[in-house]
C-alpha atoms as a PDB file:
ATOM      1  CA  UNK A   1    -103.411 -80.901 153.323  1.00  0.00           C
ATOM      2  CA  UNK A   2    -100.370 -79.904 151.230  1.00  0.00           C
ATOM      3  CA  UNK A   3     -99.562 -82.491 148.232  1.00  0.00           C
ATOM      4  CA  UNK A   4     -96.486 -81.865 146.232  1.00  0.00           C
ATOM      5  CA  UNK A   5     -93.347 -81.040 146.165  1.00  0.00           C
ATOM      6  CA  UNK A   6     -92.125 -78.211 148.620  1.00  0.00           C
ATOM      7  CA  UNK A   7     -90.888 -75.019 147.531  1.00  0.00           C
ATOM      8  CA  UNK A   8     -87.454 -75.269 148.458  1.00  0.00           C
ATOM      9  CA  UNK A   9     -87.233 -79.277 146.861  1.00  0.00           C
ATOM     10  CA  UNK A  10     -88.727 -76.993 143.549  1.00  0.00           C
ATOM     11  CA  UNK A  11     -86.044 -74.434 144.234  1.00  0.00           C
ATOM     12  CA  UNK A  12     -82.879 -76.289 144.174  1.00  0.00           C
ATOM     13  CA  UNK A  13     -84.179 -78.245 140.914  1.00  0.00           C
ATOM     14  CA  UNK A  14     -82.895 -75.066 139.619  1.00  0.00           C
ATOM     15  CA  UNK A  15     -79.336 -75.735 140.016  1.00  0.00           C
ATOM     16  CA  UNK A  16     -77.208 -78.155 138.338  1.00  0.00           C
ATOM     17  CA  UNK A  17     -77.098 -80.903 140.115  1.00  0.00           C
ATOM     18  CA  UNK A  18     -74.578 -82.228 137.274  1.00  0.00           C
ATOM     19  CA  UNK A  19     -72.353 -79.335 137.887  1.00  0.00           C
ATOM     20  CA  UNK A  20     -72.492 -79.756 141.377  1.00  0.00           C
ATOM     21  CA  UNK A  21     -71.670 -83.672 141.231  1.00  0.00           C
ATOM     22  CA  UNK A  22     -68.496 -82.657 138.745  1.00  0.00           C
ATOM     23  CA  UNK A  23     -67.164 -80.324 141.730  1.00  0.00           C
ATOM     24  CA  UNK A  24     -67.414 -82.910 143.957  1.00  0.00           C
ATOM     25  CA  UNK A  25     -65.875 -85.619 142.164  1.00  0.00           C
ATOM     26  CA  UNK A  26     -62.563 -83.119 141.375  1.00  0.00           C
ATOM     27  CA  UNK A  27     -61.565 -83.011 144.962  1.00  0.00           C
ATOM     28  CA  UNK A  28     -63.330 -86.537 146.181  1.00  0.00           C
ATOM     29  CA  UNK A  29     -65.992 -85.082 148.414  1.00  0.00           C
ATOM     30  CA  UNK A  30     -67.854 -88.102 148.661  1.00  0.00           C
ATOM     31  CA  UNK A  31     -65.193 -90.582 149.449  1.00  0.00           C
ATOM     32  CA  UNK A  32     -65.618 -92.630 152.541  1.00  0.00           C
ATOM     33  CA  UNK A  33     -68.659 -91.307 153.243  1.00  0.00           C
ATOM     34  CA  UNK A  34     -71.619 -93.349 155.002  1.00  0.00           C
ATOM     35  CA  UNK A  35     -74.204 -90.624 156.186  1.00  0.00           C
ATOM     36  CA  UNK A  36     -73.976 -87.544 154.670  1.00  0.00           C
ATOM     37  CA  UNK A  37     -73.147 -87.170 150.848  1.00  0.00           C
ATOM     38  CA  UNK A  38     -71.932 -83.336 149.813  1.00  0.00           C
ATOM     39  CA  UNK A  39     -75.493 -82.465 147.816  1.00  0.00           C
ATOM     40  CA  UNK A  40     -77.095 -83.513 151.369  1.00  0.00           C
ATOM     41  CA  UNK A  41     -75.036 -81.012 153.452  1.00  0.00           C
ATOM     42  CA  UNK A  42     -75.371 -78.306 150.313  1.00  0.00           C
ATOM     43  CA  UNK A  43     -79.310 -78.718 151.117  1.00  0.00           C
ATOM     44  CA  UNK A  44     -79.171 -78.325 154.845  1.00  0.00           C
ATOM     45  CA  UNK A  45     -76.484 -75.517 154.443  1.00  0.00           C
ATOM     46  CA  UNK A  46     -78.764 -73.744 151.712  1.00  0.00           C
ATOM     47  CA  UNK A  47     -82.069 -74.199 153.594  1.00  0.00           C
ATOM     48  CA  UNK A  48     -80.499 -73.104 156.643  1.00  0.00           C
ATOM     49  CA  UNK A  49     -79.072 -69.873 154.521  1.00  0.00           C
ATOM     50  CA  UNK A  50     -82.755 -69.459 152.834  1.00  0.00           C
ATOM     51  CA  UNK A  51     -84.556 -70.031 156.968  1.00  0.00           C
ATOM     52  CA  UNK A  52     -82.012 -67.627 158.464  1.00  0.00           C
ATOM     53  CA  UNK A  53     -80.682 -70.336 161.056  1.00  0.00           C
ATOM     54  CA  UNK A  54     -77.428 -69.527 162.728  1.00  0.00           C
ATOM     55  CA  UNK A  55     -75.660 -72.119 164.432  1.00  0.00           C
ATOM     56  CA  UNK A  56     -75.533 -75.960 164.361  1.00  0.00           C
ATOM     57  CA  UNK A  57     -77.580 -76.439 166.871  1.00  0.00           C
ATOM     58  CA  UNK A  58     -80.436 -74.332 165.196  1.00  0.00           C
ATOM     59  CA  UNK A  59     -80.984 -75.876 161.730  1.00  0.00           C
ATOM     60  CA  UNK A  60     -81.072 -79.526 163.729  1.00  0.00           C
ATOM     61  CA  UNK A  61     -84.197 -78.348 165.573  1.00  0.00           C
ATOM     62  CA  UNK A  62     -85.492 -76.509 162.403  1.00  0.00           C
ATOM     63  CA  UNK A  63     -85.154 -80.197 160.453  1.00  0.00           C
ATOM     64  CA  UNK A  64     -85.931 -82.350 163.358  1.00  0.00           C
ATOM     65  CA  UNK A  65     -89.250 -80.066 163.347  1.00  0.00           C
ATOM     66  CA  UNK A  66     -90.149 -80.494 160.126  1.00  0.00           C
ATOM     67  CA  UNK A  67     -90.222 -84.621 160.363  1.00  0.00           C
ATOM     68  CA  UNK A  68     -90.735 -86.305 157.115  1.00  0.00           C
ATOM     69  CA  UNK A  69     -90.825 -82.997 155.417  1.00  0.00           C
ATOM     70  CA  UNK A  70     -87.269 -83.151 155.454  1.00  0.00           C
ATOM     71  CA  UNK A  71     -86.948 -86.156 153.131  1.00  0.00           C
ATOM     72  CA  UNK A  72     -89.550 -83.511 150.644  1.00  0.00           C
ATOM     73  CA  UNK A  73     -87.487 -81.111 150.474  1.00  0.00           C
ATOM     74  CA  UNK A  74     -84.562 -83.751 148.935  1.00  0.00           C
ATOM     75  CA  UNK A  75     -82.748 -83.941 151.407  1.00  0.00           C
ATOM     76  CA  UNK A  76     -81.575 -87.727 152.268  1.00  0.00           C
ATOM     77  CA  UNK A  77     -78.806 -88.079 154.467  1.00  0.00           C
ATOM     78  CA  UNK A  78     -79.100 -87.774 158.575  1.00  0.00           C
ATOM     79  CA  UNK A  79     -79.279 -84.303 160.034  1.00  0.00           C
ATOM     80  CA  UNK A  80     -77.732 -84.810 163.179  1.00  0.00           C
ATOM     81  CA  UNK A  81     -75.577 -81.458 164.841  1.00  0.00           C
ATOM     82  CA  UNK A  82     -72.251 -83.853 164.992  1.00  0.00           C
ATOM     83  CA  UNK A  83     -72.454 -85.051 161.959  1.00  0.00           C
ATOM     84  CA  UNK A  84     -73.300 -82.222 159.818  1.00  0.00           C
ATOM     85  CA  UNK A  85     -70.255 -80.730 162.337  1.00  0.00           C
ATOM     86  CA  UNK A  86     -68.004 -83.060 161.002  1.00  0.00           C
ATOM     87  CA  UNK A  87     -69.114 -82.685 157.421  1.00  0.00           C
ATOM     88  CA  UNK A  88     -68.207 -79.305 157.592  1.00  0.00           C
ATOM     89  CA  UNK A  89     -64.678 -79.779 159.158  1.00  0.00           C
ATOM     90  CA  UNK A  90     -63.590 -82.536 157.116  1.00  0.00           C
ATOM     91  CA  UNK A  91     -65.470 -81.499 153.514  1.00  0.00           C
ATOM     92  CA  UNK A  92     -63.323 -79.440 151.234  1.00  0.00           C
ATOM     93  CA  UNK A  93     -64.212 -75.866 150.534  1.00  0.00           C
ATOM     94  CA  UNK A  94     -63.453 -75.652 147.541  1.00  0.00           C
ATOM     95  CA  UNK A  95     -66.320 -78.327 145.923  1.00  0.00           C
ATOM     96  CA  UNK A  96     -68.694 -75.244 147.359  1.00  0.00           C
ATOM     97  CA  UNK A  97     -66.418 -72.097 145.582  1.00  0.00           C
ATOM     98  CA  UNK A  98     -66.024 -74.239 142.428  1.00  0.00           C
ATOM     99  CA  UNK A  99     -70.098 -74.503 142.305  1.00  0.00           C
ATOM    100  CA  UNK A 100     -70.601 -71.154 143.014  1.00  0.00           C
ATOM    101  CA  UNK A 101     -68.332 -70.208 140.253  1.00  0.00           C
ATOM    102  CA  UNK A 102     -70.668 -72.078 138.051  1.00  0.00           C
ATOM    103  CA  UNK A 103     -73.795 -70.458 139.453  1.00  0.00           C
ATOM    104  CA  UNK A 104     -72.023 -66.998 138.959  1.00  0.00           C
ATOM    105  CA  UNK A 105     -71.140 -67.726 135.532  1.00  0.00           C
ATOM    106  CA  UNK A 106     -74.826 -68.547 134.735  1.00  0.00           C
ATOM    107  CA  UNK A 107     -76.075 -65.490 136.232  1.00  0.00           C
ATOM    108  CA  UNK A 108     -73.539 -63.863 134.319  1.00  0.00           C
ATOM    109  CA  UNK A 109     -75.030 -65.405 130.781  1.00  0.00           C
ATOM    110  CA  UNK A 110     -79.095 -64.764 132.475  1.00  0.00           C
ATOM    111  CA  UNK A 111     -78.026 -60.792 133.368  1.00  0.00           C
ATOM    112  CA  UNK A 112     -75.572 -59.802 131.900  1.00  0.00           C
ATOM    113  CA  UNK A 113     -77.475 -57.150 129.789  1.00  0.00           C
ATOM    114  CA  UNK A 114     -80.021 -56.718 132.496  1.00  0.00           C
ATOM    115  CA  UNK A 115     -79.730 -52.393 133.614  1.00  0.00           C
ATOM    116  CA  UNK A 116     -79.010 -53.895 137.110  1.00  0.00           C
ATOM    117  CA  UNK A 117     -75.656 -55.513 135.978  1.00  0.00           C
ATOM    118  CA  UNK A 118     -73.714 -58.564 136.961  1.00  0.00           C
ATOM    119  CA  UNK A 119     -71.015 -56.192 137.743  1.00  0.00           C
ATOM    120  CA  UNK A 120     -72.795 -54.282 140.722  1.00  0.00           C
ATOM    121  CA  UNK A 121     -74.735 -57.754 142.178  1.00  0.00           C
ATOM    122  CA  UNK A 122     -70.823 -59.179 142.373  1.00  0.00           C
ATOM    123  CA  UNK A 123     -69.577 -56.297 143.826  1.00  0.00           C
ATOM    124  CA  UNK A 124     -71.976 -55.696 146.679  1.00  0.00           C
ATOM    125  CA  UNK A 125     -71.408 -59.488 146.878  1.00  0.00           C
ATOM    126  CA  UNK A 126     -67.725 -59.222 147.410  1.00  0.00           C
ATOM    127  CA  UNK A 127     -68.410 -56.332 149.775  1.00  0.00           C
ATOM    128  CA  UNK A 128     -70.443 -58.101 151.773  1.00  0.00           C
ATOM    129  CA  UNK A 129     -68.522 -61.537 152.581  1.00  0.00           C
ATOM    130  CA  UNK A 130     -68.274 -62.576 155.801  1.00  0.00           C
ATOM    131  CA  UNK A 131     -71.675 -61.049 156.476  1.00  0.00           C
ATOM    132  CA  UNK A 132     -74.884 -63.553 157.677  1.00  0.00           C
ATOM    133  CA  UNK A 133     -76.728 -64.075 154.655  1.00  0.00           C
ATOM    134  CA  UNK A 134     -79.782 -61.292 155.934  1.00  0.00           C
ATOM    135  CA  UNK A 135     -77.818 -58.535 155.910  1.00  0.00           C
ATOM    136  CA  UNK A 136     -76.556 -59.527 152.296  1.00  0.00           C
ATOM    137  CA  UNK A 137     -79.936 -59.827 151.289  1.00  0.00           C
ATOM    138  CA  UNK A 138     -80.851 -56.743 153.041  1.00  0.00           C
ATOM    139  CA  UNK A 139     -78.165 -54.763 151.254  1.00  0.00           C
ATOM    140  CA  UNK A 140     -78.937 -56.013 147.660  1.00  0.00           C
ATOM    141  CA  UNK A 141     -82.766 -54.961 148.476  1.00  0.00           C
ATOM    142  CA  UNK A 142     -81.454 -51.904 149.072  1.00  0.00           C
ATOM    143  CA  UNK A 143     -79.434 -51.910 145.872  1.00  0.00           C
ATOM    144  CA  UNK A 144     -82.066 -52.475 144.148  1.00  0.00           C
ATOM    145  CA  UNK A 145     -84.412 -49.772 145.650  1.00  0.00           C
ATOM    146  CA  UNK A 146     -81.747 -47.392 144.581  1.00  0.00           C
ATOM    147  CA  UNK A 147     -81.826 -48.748 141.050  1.00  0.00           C
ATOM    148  CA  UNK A 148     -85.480 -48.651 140.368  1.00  0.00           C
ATOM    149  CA  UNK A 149     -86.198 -45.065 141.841  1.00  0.00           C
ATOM    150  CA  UNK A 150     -88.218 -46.478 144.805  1.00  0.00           C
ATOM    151  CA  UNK A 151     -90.671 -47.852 142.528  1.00  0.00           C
ATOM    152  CA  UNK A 152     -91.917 -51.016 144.373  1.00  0.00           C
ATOM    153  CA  UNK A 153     -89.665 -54.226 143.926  1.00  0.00           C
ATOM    154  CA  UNK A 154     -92.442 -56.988 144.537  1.00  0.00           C
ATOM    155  CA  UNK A 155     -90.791 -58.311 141.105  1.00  0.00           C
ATOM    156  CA  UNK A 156     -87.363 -56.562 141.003  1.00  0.00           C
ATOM    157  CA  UNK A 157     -86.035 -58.721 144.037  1.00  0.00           C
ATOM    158  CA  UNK A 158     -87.748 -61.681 142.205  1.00  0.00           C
ATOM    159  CA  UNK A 159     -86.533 -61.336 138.390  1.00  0.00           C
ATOM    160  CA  UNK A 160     -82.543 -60.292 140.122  1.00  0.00           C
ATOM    161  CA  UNK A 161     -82.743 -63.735 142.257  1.00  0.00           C
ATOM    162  CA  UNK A 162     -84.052 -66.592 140.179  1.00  0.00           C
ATOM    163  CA  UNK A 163     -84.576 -66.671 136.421  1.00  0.00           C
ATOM    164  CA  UNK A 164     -85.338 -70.150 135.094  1.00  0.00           C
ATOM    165  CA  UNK A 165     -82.901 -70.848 132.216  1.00  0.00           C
ATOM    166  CA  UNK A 166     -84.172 -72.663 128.678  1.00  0.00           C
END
């Protein structure tokens, strides 16, 4: 039997949760709200990004499967299709462009001398918006085949996604 945290709880320790909170109190994200606070929907939205679910209706029967799990992986606020609906409706964007500024600007300080380059992992970024997060990560696999000759990437993909800072 598993004991522990889970790997995605271990993952998003990673990211500044201080950041994230400053975003969110410069355009009130969390006023008048009973169920779901922003850093709740961030989680669901990022595990459903990280599971490859694509609608609504999937990433409610991906958490409703996983039970009490879902309170494991730090998430806290009620999953529910209608309300994570009107979270997204009603939630401004920008609290989520203003903390991915910050997490670009930290990969920026973490790569920036890396061969691969923040420039070209921004770029194909760019390229690719609009596109479902597996083709993006298909793509920057890709990228990075290119880079390293063919050479195998078991820790390429690794070292260009996550790099624990301090």
């Amino acid at each position: 039997m598993h004991r522990g945290r889970t790997i995605f709880a271990q993952l998003m320790d990673w990211l500044p949760k201080y950041e994230f909170d400053t975003c969110v109190r410069r355009y009130g994200g969390n006023r008048r709200v009973r169920r779901l606070t922003c850093y709740d929907q961030f989680l669901i939205l990022a595990f459903a990004q990280l599971t490859f679910r694509e609608s609504l209706r999937d990433i409610e029967t991906c958490l409703q499967a996983l039970g009490a799990k879902v309170y494991h992986c730090g998430i806290r606020g009620k999953t529910a299709r209608s309300t994570l609906a009107d979270a997204n409706e009603k939630r401004d964007w920008r609290i989520f462009a203003d903390f991915a500024h910050v997490l670009i600007e930290r990969a920026t300080r973490l790569y920036g001398d890396e061969d691969f380059g923040i420039e070209r992992l921004v770029e194909l970024t760019v390229a690719m918006r609009g596109e479902p997060f597996a083709r993006l990560a298909e793509e920057l696999f890709t990228a990075v085949a290119r880079h390293t000759g063919g050479t195998p990437p078991h820790d390429d993909r690794t070292l260009l996604m996550v790099r624990r800072q301090g």
